[in-house]
Protein backbone atom coordinates (compact mmCIF):
# COMPACT_ATOMS: atom_id res chain seq x y z
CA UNK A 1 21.50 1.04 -21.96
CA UNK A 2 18.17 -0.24 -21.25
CA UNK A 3 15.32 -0.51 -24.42
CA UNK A 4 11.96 0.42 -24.48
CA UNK A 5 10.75 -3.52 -24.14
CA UNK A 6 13.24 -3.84 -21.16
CA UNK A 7 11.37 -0.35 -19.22
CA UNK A 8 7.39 -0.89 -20.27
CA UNK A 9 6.18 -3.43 -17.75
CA UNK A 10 7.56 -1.14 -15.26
CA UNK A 11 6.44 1.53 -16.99
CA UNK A 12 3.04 0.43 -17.37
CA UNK A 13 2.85 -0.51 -13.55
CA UNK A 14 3.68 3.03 -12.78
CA UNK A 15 1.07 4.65 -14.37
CA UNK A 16 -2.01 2.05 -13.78
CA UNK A 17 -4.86 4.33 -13.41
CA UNK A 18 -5.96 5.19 -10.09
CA UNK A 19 -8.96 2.99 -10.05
CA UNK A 20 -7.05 0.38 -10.36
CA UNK A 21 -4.83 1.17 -7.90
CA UNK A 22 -8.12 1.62 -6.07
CA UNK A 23 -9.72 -1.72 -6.59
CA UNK A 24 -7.23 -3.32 -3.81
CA UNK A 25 -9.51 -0.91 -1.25
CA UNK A 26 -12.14 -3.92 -0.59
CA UNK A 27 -8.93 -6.16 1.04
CA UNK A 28 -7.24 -3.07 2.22
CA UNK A 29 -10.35 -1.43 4.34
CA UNK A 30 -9.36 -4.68 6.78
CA UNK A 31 -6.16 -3.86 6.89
CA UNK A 32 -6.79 -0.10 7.33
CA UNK A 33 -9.39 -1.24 10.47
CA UNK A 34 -6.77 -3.52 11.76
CA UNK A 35 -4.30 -0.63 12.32
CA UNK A 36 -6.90 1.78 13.78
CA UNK A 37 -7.78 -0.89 16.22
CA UNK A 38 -4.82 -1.37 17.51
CA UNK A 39 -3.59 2.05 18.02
CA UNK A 40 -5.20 4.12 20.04
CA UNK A 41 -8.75 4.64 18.80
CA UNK A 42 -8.54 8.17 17.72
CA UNK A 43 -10.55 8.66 14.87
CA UNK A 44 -13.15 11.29 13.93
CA UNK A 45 -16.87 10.91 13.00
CA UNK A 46 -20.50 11.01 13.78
CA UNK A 47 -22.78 9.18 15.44
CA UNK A 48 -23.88 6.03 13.11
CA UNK A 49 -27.29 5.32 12.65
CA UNK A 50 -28.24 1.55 11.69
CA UNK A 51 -28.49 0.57 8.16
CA UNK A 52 -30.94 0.10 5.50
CA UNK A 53 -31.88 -3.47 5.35
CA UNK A 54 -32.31 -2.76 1.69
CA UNK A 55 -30.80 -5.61 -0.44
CA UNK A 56 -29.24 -4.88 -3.82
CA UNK A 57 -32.24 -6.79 -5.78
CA UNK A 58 -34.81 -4.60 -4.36
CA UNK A 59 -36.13 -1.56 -6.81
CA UNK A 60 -34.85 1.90 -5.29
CA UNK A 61 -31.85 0.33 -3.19
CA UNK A 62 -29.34 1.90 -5.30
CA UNK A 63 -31.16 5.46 -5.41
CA UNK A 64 -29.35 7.13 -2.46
CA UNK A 65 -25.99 6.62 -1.76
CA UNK A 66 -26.63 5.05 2.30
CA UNK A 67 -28.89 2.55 -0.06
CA UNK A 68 -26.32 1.34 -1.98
CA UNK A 69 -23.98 0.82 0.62
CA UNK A 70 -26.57 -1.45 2.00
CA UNK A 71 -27.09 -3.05 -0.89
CA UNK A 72 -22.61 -3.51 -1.20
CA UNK A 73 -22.72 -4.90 2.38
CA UNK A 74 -26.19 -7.23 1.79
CA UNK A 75 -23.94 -8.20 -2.01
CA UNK A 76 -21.15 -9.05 0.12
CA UNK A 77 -23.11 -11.07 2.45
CA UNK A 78 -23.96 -13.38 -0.43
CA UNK A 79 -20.38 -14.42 -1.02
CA UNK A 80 -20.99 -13.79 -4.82
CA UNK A 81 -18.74 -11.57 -6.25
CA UNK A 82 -20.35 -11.20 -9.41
CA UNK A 83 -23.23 -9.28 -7.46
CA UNK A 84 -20.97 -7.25 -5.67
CA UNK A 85 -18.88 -6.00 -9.03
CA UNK A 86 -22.51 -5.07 -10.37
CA UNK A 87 -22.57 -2.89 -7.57
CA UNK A 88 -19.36 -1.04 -8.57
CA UNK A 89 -18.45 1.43 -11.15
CA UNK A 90 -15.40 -1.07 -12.44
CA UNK A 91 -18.89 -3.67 -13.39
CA UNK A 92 -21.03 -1.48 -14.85
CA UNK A 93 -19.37 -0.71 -18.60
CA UNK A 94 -21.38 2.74 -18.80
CA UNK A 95 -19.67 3.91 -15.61
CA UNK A 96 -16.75 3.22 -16.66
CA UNK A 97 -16.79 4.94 -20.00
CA UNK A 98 -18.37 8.31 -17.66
CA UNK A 99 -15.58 7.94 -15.01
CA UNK A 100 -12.89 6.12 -16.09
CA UNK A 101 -12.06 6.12 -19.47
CA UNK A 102 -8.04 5.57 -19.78
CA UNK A 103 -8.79 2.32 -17.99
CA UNK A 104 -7.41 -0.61 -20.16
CA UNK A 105 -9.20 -3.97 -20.47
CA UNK A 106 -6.28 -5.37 -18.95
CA UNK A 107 -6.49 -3.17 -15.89
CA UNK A 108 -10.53 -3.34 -15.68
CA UNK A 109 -10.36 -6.98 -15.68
CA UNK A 110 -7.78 -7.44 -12.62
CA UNK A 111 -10.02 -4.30 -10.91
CA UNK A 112 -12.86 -6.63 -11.65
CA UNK A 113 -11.31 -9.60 -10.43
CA UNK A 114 -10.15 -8.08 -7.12
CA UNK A 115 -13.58 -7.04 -6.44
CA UNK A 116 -14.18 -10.57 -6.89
CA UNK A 117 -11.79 -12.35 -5.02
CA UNK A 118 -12.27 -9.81 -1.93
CA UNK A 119 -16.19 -10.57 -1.32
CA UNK A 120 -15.63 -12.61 1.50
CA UNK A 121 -12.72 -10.69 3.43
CA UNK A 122 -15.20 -7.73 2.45
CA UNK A 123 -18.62 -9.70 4.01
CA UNK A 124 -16.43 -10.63 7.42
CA UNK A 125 -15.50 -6.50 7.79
CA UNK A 126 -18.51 -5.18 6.83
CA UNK A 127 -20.36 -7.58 9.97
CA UNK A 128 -22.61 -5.36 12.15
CA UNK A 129 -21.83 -2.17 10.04
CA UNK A 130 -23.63 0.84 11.19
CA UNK A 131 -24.00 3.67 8.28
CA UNK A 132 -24.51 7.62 9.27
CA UNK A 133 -25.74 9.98 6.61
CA UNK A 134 -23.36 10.14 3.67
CA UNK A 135 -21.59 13.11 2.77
CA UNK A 136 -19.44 15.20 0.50
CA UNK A 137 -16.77 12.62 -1.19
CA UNK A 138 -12.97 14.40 -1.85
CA UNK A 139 -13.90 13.57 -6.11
CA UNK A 140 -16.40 15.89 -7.83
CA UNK A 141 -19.36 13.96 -7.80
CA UNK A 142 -19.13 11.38 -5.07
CA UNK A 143 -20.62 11.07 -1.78
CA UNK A 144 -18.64 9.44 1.33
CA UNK A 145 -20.90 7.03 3.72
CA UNK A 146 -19.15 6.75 6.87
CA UNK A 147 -19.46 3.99 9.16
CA UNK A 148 -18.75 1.80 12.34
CA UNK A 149 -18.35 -1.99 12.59
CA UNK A 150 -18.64 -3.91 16.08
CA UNK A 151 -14.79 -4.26 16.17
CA UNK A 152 -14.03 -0.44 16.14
CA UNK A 153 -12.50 1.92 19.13
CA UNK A 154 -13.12 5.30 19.78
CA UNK A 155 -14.36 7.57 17.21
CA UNK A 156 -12.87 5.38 14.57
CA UNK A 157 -14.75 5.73 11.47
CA UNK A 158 -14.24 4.62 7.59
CA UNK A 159 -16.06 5.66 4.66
CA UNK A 160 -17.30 3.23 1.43
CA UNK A 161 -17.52 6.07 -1.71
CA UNK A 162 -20.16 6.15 -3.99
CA UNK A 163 -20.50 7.90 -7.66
CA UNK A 164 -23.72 8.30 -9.41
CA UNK A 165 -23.93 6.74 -12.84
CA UNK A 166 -27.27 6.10 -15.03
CA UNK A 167 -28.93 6.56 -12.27
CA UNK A 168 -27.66 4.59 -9.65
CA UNK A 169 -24.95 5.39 -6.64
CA UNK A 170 -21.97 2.62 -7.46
CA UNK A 171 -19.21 2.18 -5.32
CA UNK A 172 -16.02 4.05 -6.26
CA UNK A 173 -13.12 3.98 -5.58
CA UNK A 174 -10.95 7.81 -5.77
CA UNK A 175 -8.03 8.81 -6.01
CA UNK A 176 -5.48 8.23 -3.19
């Protein structure tokens, strides 16, 4: 028989939130462009238009979601992933409270720090990204901004999701 001290870690790993489980996205969207390189191209999507060369200091740049993803790609650019989690819901403590309120500190913190550690994988994906006009996210609430980097096939396509919190558009992370 197994006791209750034995079963929480596992226990506790099991039910992590989903936006922690989403954090890991900024390494993953590599991995997930990786794979649709090297199969056969077949993606869906729209034409990309170039982005905003709005940067994430600049007054407005978070007021439509294509601006912030600018602004997340220009952050990421900098190599500093402090201004990249300020960017994201899991940095901004009143987004959190709105959107993710089960989160632990625990959990927030190694969201926060995989943010962190991931700004540089994140800078080399994002190279030469081309954003289209963003659209209807699968959450309530959140808008989807597809685009293209340099390095994709076909109609190949991914999205960066946004959420709108005191009046910004903050990367999000939802539910897989």
């Amino acid at each position: 028989m197994t006791t209750p001290h034995a079963m929480s870690p596992t226990a506790r790993r099991s039910s992590w939130p989903w936006v922690i489980a989403g954090a890991v996205v900024v390494v993953a969207a590599v991995v997930v462009t990786l794979a649709l390189t090297a199969g056969d191209g077949a993606g869906t999507g729209s034409a990309a238009v170039p982005s905003t060369t709005a940067g994430p200091d600049q007054p407005g740049a978070l007021d439509t979601p294509e601006g912030a993803a600018a602004s997340f790609v220009a952050a990421a650019r900098t190599g500093s992933g402090d201004k990249l989690l300020g960017l994201a819901c899991v940095g901004r403590p009143a987004c959190v409270h709105e959107h993710a309120a089960e989160v632990t500190g625990a959990q927030l913190t190694e969201a926060q720090d995989t943010i962190r550690e991931g700004v540089y994988e994140l800078a080399v994906h994002l190279e030469g990204a081309e954003f289209s006009s963003a659209v209807a996210g699968v959450e309530p609430g959140t808008k989807d901004v597809p685009y293209r980097t340099p390095a994709m096939t076909g109609d190949a396509y991914l999205t960066l999701t946004f959420i709108r919190s005191d009046g910004d558009w903050l990367y999000f992370v939802p539910d897989a």
